[in-house]
C-alpha atoms as a PDB file:
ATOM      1  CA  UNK A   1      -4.520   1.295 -31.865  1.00  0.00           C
ATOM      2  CA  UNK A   2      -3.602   1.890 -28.228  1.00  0.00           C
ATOM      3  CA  UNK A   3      -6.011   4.138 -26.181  1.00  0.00           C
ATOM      4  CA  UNK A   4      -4.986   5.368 -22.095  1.00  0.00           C
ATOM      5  CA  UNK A   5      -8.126   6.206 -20.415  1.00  0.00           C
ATOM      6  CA  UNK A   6      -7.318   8.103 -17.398  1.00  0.00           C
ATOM      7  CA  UNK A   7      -9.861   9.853 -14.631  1.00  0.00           C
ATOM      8  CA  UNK A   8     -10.451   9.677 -10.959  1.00  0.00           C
ATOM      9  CA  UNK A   9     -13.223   7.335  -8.851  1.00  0.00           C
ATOM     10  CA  UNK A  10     -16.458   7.455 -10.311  1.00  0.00           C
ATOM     11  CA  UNK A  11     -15.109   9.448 -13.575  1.00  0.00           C
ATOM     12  CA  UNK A  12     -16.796   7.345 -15.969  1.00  0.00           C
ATOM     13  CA  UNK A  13     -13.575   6.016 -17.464  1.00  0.00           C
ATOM     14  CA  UNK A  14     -15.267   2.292 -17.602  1.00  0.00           C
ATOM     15  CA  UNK A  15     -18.356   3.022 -19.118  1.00  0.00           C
ATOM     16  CA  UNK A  16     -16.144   5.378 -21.687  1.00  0.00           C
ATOM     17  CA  UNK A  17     -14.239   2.465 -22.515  1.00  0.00           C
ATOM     18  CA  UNK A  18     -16.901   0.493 -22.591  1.00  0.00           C
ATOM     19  CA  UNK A  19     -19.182   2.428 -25.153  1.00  0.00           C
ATOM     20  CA  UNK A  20     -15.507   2.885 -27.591  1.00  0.00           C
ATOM     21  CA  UNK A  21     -15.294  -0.861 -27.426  1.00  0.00           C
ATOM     22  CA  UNK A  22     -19.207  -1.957 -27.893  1.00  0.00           C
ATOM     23  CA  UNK A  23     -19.525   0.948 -30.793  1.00  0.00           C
ATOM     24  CA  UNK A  24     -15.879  -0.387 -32.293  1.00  0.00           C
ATOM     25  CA  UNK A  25     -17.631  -3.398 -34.281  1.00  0.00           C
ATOM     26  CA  UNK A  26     -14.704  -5.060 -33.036  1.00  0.00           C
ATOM     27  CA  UNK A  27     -15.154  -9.011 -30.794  1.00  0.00           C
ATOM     28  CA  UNK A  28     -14.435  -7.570 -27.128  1.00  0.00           C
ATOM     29  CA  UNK A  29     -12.251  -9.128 -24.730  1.00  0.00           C
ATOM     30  CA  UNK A  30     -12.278  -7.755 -21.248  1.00  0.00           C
ATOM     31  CA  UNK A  31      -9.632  -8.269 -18.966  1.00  0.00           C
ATOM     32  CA  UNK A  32     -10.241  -7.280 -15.603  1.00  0.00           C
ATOM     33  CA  UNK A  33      -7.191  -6.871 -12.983  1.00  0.00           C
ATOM     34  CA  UNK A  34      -9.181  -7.159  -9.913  1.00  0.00           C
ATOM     35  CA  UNK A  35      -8.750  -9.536  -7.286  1.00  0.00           C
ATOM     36  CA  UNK A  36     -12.257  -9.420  -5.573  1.00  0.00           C
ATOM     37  CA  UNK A  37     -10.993 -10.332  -2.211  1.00  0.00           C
ATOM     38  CA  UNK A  38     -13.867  -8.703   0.001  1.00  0.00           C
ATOM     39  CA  UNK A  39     -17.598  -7.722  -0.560  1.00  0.00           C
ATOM     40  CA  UNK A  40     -17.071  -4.158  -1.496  1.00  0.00           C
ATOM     41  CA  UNK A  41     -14.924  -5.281  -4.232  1.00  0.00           C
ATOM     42  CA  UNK A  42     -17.081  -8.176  -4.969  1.00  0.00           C
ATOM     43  CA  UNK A  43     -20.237  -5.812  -5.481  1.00  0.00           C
ATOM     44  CA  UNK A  44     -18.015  -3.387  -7.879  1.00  0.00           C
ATOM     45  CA  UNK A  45     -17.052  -6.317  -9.920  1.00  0.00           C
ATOM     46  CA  UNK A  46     -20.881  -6.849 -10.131  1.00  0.00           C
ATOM     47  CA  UNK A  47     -22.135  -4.037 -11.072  1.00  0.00           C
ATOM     48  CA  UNK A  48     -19.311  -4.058 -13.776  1.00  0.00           C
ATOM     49  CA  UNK A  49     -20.279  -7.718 -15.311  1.00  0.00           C
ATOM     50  CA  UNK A  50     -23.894  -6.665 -15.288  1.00  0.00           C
ATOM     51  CA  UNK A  51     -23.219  -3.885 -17.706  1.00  0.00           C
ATOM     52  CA  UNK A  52     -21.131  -5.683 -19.805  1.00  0.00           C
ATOM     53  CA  UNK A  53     -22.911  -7.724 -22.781  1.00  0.00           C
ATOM     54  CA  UNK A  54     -22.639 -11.392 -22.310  1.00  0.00           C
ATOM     55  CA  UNK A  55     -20.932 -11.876 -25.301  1.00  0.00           C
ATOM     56  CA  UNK A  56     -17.898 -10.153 -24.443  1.00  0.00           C
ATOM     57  CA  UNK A  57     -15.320 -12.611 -23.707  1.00  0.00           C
ATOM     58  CA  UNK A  58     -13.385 -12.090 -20.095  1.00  0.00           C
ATOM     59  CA  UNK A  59     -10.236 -12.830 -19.393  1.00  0.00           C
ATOM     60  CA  UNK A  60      -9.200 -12.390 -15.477  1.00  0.00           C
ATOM     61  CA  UNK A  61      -5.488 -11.781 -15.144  1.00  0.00           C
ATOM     62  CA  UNK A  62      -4.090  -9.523 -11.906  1.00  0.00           C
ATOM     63  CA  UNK A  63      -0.737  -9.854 -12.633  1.00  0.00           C
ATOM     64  CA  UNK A  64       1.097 -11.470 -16.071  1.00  0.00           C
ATOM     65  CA  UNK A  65      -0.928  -8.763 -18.052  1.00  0.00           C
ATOM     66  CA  UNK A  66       1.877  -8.330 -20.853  1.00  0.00           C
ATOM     67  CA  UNK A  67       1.147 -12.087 -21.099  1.00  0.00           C
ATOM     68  CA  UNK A  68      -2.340 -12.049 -21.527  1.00  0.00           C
ATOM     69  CA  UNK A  69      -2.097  -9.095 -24.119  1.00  0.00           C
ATOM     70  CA  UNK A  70       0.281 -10.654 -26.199  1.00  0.00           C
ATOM     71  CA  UNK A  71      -1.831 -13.834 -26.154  1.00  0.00           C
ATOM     72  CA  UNK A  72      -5.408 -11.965 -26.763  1.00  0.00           C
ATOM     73  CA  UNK A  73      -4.577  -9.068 -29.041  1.00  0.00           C
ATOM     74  CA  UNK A  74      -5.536  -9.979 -32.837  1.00  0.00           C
ATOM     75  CA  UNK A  75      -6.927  -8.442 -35.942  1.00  0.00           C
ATOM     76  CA  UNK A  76     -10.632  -7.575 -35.362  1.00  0.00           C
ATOM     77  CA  UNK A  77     -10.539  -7.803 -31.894  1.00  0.00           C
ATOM     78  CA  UNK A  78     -10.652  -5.083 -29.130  1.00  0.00           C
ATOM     79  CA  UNK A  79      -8.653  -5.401 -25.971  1.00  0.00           C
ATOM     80  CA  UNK A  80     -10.589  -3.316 -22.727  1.00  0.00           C
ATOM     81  CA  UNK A  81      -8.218  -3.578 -19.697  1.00  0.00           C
ATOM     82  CA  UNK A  82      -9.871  -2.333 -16.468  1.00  0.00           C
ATOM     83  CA  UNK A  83      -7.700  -1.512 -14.830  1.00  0.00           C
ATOM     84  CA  UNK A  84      -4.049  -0.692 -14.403  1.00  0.00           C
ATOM     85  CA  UNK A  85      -4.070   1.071 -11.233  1.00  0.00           C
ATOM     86  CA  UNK A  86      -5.915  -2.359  -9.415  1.00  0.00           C
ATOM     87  CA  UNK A  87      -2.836  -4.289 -11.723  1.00  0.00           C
ATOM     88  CA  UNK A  88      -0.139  -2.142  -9.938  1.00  0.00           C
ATOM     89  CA  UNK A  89      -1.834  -2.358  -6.781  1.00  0.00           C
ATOM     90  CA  UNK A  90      -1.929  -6.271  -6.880  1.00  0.00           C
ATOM     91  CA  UNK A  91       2.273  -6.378  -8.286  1.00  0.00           C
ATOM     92  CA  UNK A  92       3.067  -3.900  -5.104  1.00  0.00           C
ATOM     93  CA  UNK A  93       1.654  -6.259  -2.974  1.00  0.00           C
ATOM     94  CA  UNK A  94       3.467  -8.784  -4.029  1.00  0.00           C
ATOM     95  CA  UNK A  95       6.290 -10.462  -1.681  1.00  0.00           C
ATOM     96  CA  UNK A  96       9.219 -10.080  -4.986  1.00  0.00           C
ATOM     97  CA  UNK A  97      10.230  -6.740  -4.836  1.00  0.00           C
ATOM     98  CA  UNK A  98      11.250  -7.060  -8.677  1.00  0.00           C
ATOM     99  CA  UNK A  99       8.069  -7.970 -10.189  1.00  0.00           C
ATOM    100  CA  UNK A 100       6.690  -4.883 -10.408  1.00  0.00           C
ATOM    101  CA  UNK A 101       9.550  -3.826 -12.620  1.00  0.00           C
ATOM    102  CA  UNK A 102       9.430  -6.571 -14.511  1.00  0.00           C
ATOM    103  CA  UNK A 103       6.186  -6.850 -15.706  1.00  0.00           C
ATOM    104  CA  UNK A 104       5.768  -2.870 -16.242  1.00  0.00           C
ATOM    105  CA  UNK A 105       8.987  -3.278 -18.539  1.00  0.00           C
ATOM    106  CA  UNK A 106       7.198  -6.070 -20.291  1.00  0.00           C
ATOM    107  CA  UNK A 107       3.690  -3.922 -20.416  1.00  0.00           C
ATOM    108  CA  UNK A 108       5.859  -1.043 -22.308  1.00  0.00           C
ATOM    109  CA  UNK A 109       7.767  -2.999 -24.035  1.00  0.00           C
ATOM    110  CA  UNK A 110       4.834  -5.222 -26.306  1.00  0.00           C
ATOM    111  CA  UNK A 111       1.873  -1.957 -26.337  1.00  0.00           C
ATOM    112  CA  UNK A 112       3.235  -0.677 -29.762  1.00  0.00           C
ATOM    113  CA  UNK A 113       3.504  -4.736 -30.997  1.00  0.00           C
ATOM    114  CA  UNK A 114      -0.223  -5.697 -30.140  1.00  0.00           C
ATOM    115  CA  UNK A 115      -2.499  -5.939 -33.190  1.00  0.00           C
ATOM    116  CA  UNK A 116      -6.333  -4.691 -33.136  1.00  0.00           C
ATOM    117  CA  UNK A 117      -7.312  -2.004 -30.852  1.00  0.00           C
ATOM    118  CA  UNK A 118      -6.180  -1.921 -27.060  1.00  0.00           C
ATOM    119  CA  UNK A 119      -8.348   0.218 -24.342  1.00  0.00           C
ATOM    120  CA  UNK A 120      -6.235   0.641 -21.116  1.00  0.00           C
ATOM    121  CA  UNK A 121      -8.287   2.522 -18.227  1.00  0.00           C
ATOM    122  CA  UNK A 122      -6.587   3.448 -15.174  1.00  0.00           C
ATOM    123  CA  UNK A 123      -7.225   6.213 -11.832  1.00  0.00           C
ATOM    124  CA  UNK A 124      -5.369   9.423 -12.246  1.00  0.00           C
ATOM    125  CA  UNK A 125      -4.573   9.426  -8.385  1.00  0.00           C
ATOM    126  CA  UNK A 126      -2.241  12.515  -8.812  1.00  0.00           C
ATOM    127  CA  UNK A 127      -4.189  15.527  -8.621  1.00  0.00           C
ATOM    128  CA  UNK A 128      -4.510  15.509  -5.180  1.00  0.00           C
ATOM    129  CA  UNK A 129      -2.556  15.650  -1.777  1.00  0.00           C
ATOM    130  CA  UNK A 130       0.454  13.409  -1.321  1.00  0.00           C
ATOM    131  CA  UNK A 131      -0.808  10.481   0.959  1.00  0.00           C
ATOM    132  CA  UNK A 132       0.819   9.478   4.021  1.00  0.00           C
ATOM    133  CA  UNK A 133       3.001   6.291   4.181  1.00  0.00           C
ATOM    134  CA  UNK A 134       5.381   4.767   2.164  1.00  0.00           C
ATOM    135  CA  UNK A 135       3.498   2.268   0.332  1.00  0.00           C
ATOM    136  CA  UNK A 136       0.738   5.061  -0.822  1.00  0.00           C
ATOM    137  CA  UNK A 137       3.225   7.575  -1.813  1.00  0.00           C
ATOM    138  CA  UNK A 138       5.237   4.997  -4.106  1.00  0.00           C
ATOM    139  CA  UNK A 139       1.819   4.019  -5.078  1.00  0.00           C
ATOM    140  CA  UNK A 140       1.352   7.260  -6.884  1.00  0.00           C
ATOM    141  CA  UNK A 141       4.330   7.936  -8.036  1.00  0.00           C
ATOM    142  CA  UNK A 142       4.357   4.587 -10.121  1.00  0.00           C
ATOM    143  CA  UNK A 143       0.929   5.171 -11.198  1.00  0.00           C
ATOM    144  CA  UNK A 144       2.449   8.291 -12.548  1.00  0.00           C
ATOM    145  CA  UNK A 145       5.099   6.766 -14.163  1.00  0.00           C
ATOM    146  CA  UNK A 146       3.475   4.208 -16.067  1.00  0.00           C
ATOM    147  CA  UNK A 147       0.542   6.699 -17.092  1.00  0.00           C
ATOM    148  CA  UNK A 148       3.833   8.883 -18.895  1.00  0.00           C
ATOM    149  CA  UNK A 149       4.945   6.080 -20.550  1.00  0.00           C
ATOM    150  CA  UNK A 150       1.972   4.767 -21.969  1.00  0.00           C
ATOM    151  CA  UNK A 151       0.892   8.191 -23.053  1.00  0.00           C
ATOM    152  CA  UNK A 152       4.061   8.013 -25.259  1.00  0.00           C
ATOM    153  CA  UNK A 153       3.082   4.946 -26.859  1.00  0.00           C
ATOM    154  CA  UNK A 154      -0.586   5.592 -27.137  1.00  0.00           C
ATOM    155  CA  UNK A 155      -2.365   7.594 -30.319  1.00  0.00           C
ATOM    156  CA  UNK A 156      -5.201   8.524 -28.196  1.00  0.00           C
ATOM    157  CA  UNK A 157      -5.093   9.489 -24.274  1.00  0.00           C
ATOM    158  CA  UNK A 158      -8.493  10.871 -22.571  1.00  0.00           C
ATOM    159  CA  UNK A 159      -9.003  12.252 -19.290  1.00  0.00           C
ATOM    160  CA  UNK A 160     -12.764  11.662 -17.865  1.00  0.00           C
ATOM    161  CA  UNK A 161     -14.398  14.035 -15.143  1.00  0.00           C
ATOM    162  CA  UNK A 162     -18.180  13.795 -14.165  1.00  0.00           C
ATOM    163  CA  UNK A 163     -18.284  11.116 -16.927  1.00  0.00           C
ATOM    164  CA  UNK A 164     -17.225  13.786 -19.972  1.00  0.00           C
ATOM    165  CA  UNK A 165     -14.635  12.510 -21.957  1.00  0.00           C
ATOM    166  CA  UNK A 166     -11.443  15.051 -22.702  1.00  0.00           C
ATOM    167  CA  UNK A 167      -9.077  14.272 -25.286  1.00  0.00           C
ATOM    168  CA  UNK A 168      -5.259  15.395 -24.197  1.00  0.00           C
ATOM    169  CA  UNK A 169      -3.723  13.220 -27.170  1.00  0.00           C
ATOM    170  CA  UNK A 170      -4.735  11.964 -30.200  1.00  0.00           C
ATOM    171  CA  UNK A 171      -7.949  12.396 -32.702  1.00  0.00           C
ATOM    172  CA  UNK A 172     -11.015  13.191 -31.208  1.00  0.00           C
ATOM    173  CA  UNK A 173     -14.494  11.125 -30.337  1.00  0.00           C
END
């Protein structure tokens, strides 16, 4: 089963996935996207890892994600991918202008393949202004993009605000 969980900063969207994955009886397998590359990010990846329970396995991948989820996803196992938005981030940085294509295209094109139960949370950065700059603005609009497409292929999609979960696809919690 492939979930999207979408919301903005601070929605909740983690510890939502978190709860569906501890409460899924499933073994977890977290694979974080991050790339903890200064002390503001290194204190959010803390705080994250503390609530997590140690036997979760963790799997830290901030690029070949398709790769990883073909290579993790079994039977009796739950996938939580945090997140997709710090994924994009680390492709559009990247110095191959093609890679972001490519690995998106291999994202979509293995979701409705994977076995056990899949948990993708990402930002929803599109509710508010356009930013400024080329870089931010195709930011977005790829965030966008892949959100759509993965809503296609999920069979649940839920949209957190002030940490209350809001199903827009799929059965409910």
């Amino acid at each position: 089963m492939l979930e999207l969980i979408l919301g903005g900063a601070r929605s909740g969207k983690s510890r939502l996935a978190e709860k569906l994955a501890g409460e899924s009886g499933l073994e977890v397998v977290y694979v974080a996207t991050s790339q903890p590359l200064d002390g503001e990010m290194n204190e959010r990846v803390a705080q994250h890892r503390a609530r997590r329970p140690a036997h979760w396995a963790l799997v830290e991948e901030p690029l070949e994600l398709a790769r990883v989820l073909r290579e993790q996803a079994a039977p009796g196992r739950c996938l939580l991918v945090d997140c997709l938005t710090l994924w994009l981030t680390n492709l559009l940085m990247q110095d191959d202008p093609t890679r972001l294509a490519a690995e998106r295209d291999a994202l979509l094109s293995c979701v409705d393949e994977l076995p056990g139960r899949i948990l993708l949370v990402s930002n929803e950065t599109g509710l508010g202004v356009v930013p400024l700059g080329e870089l931010t603005r195709r930011y977005v609009d790829e965030a966008g993009w892949l959100h759509q497409a993965l809503a296609e292929h999920s069979q649940r999609v839920l949209f957190t605000v002030a940490g209350l979960p809001m199903v827009l696809k799929g059965d409910a919690l």
